[in-house]
PDB file of N, CA and C in Angstrom:
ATOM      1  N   UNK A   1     122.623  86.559 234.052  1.00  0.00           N
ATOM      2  CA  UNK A   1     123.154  85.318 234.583  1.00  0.00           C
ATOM      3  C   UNK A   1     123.409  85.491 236.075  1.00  0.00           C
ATOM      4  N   UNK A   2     123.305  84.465 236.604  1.00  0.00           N
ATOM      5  CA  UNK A   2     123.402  84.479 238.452  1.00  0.00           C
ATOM      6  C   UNK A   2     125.073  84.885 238.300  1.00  0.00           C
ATOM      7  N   UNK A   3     126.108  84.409 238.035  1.00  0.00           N
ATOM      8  CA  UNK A   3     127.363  84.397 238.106  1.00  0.00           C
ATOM      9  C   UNK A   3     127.750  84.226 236.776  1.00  0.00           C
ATOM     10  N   UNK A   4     129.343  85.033 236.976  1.00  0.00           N
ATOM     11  CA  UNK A   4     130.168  85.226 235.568  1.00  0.00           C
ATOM     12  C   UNK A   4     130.768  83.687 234.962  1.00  0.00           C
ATOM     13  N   UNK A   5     130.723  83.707 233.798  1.00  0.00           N
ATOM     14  CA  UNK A   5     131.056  82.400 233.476  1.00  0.00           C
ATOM     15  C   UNK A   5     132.771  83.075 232.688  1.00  0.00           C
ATOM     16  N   UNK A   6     133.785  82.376 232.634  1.00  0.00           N
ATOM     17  CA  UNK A   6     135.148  82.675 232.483  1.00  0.00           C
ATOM     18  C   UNK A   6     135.018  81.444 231.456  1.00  0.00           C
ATOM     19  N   UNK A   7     136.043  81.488 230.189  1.00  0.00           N
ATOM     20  CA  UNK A   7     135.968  80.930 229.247  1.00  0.00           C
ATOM     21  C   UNK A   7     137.970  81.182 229.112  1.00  0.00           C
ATOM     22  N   UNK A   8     138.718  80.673 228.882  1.00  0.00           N
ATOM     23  CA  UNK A   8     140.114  80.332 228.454  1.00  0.00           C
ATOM     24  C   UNK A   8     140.773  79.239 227.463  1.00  0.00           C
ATOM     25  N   UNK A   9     140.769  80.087 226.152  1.00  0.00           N
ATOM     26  CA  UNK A   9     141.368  79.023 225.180  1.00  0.00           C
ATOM     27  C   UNK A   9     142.844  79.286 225.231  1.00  0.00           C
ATOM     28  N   UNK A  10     143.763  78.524 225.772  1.00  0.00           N
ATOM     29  CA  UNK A  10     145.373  78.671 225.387  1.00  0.00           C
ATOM     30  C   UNK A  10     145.662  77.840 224.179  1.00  0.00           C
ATOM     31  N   UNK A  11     146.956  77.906 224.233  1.00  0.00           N
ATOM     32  CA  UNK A  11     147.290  77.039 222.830  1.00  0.00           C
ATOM     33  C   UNK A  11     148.751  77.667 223.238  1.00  0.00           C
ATOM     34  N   UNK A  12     149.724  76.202 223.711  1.00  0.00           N
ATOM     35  CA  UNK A  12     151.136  76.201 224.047  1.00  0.00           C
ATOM     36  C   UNK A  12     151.726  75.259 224.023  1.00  0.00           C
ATOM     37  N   UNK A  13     153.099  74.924 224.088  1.00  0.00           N
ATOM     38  CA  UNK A  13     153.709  73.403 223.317  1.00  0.00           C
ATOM     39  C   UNK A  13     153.200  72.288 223.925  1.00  0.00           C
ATOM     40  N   UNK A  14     152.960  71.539 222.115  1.00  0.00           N
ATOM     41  CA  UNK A  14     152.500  70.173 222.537  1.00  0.00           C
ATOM     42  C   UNK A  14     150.362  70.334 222.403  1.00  0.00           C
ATOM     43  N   UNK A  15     150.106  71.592 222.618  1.00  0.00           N
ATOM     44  CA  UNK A  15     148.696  71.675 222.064  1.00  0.00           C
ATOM     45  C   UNK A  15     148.000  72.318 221.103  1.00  0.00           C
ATOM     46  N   UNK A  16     147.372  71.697 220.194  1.00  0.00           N
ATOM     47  CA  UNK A  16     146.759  72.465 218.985  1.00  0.00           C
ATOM     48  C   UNK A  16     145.815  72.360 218.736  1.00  0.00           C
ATOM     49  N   UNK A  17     144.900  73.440 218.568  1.00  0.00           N
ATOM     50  CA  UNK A  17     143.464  73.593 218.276  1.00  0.00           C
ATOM     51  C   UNK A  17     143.237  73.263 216.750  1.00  0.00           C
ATOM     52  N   UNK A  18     142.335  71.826 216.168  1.00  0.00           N
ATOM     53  CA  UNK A  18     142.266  72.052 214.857  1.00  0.00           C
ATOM     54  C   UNK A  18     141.691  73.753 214.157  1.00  0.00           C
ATOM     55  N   UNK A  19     141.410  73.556 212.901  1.00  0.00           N
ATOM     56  CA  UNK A  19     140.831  74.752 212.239  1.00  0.00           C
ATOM     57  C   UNK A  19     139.355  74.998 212.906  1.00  0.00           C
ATOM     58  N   UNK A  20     138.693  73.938 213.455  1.00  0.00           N
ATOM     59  CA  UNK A  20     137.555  74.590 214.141  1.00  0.00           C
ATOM     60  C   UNK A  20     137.443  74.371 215.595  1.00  0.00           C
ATOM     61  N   UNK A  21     137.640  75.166 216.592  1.00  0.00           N
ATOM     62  CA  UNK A  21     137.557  74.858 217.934  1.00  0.00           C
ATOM     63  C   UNK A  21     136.185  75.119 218.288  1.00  0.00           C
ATOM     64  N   UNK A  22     135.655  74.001 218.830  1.00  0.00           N
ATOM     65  CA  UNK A  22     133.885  74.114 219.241  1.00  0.00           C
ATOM     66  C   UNK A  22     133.727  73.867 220.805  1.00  0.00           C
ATOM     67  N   UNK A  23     132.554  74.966 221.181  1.00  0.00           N
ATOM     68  CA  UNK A  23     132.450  75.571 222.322  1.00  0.00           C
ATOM     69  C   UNK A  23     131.360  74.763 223.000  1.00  0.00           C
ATOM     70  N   UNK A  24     130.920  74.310 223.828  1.00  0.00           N
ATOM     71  CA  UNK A  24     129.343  73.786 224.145  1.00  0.00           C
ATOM     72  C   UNK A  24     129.294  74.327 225.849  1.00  0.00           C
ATOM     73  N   UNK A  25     128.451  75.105 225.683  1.00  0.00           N
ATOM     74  CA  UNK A  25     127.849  75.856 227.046  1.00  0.00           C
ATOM     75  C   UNK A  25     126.584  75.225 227.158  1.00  0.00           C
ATOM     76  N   UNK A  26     126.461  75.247 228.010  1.00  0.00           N
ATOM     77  CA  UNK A  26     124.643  74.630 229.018  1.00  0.00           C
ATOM     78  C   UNK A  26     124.480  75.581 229.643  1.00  0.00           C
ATOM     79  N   UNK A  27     123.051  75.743 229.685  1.00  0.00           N
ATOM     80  CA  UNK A  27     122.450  76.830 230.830  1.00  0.00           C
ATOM     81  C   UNK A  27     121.016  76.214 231.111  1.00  0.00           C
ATOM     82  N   UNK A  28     120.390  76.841 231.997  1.00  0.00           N
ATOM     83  CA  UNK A  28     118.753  76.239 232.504  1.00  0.00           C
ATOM     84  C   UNK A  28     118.269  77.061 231.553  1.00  0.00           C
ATOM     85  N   UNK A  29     118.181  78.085 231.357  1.00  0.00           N
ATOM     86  CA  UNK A  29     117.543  79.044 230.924  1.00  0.00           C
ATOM     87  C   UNK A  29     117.728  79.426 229.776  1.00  0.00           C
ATOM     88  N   UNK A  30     116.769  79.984 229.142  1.00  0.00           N
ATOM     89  CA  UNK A  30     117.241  80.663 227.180  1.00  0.00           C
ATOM     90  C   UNK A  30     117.788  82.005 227.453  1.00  0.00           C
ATOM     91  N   UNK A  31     117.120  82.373 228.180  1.00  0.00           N
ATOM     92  CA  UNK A  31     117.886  83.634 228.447  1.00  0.00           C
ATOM     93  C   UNK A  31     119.569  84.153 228.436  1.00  0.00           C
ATOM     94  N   UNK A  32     119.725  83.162 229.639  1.00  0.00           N
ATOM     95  CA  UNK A  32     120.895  83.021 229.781  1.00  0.00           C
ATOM     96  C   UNK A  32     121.672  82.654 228.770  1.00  0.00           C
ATOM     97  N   UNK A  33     121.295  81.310 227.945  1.00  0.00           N
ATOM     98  CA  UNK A  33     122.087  80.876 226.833  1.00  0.00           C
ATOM     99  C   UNK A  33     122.052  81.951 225.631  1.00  0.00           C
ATOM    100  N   UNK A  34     121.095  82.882 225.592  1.00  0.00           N
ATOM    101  CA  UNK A  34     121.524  84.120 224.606  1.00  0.00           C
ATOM    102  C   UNK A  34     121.956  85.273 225.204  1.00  0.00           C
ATOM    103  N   UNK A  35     122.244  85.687 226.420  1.00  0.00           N
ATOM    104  CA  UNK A  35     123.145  86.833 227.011  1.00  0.00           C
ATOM    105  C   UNK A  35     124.553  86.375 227.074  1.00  0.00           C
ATOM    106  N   UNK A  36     124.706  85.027 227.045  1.00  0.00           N
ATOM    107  CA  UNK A  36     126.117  84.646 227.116  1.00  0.00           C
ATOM    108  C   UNK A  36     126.436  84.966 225.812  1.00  0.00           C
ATOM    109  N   UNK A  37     126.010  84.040 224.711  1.00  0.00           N
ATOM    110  CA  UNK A  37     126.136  84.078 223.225  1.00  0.00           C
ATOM    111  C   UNK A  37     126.545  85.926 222.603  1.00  0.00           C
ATOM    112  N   UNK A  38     125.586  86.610 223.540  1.00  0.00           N
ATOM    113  CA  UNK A  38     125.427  87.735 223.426  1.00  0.00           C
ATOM    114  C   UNK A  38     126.901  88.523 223.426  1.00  0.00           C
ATOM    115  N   UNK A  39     127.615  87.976 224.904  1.00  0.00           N
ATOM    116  CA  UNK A  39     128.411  88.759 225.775  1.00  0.00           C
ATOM    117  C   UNK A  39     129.896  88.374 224.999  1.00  0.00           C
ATOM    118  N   UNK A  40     130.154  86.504 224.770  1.00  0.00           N
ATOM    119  CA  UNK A  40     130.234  85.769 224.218  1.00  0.00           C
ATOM    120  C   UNK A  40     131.207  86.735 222.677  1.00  0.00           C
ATOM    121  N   UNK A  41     130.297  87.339 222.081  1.00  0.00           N
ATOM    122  CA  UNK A  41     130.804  87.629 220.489  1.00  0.00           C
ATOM    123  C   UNK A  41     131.146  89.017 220.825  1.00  0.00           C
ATOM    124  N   UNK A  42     130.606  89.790 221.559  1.00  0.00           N
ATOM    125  CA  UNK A  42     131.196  91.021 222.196  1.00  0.00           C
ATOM    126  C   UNK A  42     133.164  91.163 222.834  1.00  0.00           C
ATOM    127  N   UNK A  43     132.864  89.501 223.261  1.00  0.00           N
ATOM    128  CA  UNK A  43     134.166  89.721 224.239  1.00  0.00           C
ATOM    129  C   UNK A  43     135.519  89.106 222.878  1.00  0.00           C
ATOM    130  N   UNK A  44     134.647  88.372 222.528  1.00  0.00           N
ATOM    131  CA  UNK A  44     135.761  87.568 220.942  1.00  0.00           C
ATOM    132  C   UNK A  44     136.186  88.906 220.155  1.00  0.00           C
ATOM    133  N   UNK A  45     134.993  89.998 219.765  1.00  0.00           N
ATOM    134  CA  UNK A  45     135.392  91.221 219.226  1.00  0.00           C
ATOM    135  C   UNK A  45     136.710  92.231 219.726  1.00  0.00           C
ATOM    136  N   UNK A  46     137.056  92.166 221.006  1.00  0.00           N
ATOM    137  CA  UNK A  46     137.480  93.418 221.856  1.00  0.00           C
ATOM    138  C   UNK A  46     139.285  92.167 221.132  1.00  0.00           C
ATOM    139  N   UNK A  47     139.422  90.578 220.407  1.00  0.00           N
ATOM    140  CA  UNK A  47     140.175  90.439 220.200  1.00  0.00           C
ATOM    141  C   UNK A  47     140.756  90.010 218.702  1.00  0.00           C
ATOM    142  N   UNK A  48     139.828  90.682 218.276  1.00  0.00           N
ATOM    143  CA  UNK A  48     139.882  90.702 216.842  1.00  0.00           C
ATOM    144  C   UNK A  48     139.270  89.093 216.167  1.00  0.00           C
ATOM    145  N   UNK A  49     138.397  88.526 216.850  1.00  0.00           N
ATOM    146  CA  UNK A  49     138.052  87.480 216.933  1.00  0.00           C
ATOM    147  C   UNK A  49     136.356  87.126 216.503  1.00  0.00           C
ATOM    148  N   UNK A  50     135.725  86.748 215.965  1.00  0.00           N
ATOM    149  CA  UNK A  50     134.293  86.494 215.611  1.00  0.00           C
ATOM    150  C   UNK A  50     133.945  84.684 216.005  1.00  0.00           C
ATOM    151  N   UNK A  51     132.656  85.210 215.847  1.00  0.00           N
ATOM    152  CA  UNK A  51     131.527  83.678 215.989  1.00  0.00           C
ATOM    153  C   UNK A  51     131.006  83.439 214.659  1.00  0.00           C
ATOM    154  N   UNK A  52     131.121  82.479 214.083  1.00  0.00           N
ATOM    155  CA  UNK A  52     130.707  82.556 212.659  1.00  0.00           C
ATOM    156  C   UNK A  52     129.046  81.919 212.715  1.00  0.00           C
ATOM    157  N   UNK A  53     128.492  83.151 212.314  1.00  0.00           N
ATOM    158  CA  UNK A  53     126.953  83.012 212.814  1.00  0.00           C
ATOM    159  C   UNK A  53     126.363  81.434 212.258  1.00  0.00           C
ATOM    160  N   UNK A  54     126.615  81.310 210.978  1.00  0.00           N
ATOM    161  CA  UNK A  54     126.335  79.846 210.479  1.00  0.00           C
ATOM    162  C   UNK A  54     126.310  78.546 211.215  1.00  0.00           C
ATOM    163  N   UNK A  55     127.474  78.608 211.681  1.00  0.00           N
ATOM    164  CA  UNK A  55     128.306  77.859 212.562  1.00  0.00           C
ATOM    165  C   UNK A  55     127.558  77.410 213.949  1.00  0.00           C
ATOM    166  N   UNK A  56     127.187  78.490 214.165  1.00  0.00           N
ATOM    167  CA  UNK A  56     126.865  78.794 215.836  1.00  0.00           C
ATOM    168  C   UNK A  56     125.143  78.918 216.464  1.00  0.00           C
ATOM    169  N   UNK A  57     124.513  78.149 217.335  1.00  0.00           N
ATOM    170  CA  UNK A  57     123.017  78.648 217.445  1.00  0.00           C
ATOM    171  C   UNK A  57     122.858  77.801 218.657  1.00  0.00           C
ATOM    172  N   UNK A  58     121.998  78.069 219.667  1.00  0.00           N
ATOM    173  CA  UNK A  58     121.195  78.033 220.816  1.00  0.00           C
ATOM    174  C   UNK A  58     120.262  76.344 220.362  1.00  0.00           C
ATOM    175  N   UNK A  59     120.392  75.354 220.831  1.00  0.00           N
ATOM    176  CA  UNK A  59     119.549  74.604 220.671  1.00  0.00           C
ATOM    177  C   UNK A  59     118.896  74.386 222.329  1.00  0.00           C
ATOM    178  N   UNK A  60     117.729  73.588 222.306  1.00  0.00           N
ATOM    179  CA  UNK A  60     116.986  73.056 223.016  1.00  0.00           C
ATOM    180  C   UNK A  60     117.448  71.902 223.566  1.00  0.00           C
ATOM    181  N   UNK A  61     117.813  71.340 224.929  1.00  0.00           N
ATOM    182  CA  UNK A  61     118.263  69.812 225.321  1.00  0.00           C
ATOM    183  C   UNK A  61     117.404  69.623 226.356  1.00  0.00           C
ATOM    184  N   UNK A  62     117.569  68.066 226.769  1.00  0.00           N
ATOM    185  CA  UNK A  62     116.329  68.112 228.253  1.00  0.00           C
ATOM    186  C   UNK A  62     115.344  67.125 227.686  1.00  0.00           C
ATOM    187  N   UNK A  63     114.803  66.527 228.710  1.00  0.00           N
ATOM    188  CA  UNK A  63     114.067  65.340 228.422  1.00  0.00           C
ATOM    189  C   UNK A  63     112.718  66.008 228.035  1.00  0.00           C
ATOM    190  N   UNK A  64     112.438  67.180 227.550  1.00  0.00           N
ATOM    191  CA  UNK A  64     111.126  67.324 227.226  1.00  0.00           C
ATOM    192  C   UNK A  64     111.591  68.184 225.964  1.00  0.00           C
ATOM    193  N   UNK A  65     112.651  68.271 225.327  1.00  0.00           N
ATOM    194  CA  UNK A  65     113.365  68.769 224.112  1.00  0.00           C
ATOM    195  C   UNK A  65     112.867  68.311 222.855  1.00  0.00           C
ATOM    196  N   UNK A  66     112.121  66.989 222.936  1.00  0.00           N
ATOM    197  CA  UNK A  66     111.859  66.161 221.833  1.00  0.00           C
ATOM    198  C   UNK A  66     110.351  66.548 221.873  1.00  0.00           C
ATOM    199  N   UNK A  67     109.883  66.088 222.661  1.00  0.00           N
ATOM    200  CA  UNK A  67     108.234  66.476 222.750  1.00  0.00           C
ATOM    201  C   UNK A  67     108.067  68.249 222.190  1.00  0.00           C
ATOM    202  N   UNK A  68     108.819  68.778 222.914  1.00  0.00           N
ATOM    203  CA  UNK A  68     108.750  70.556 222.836  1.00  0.00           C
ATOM    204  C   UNK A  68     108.960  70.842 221.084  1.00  0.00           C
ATOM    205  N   UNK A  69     109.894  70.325 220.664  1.00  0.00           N
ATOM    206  CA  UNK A  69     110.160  70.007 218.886  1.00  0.00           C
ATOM    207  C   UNK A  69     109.152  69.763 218.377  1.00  0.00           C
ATOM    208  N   UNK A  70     108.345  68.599 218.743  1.00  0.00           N
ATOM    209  CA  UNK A  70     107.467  68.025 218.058  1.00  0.00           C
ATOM    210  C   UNK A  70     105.922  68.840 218.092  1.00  0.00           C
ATOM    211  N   UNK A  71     105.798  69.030 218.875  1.00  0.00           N
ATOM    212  CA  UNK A  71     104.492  70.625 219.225  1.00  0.00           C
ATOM    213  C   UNK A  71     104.892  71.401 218.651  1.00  0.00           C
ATOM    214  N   UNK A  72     106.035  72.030 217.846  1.00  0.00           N
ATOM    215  CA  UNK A  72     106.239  73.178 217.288  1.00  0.00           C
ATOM    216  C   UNK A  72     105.916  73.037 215.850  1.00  0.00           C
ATOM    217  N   UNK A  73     106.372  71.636 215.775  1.00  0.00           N
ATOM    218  CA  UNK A  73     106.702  71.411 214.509  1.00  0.00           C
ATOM    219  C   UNK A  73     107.630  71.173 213.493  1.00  0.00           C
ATOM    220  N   UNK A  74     108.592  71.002 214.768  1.00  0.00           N
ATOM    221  CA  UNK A  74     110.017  71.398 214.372  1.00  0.00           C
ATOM    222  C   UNK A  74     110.767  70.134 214.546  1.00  0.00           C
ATOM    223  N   UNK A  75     112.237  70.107 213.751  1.00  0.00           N
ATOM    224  CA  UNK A  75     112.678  68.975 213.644  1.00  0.00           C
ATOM    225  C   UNK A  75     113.415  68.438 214.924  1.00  0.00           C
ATOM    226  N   UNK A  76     113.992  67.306 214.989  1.00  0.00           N
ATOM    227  CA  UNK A  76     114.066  67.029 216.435  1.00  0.00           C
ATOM    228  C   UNK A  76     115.678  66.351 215.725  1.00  0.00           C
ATOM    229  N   UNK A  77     116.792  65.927 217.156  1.00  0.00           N
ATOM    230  CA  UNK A  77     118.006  65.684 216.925  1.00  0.00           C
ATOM    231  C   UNK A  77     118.130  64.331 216.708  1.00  0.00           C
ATOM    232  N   UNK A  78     118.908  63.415 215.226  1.00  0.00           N
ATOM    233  CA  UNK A  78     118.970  61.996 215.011  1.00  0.00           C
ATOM    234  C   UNK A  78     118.762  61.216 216.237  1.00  0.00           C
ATOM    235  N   UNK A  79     118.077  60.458 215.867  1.00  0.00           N
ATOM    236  CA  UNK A  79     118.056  59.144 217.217  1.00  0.00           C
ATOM    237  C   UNK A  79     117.512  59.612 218.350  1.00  0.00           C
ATOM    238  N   UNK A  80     116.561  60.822 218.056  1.00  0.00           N
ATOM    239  CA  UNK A  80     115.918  61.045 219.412  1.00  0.00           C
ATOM    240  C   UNK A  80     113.911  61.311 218.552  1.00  0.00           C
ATOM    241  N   UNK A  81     114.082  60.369 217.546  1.00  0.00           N
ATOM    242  CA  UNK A  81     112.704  60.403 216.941  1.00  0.00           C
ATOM    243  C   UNK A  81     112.838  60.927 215.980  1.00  0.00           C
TER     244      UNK A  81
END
């Protein structure tokens, strides 16, 4: 990644995270979006903390996301065909 990306979940009076707190990162690059993911479950570990793999995955966005789906073969996101 060009630069460190910093991530801070608190939780202090008056705020509460339901049972699932969901994350959404953007990047240009796949790369990037799996070295973070990467770095990401490494850094959740060092706090006794996990990514629940099910849960969690790298999609494709971008105005050529639908076309790029559709050449693969692959399914594409509601209401975008």
């Amino acid at each position: 990644m060009s630069r460190e990306v910093h991530v801070r979940f608190c939780e202090s009076v008056g705020v509460r995270f339901s049972r699932a707190t969901r994350l959404v990162a953007c990047f240009q690059y796949k790369q990037e979006a799996q070295r973070f993911r990467e770095e990401l479950v490494e850094r959740l570990g060092k706090f006794g903390l996990e990514v629940e793999p099910t849960k969690t995955k790298v999609m494709e966005f971008g105005r050529f996301a639908v076309e790029n789906a559709r050449k693969r073969g692959g399914r594409t996101a509601k209401g975008f065909g």
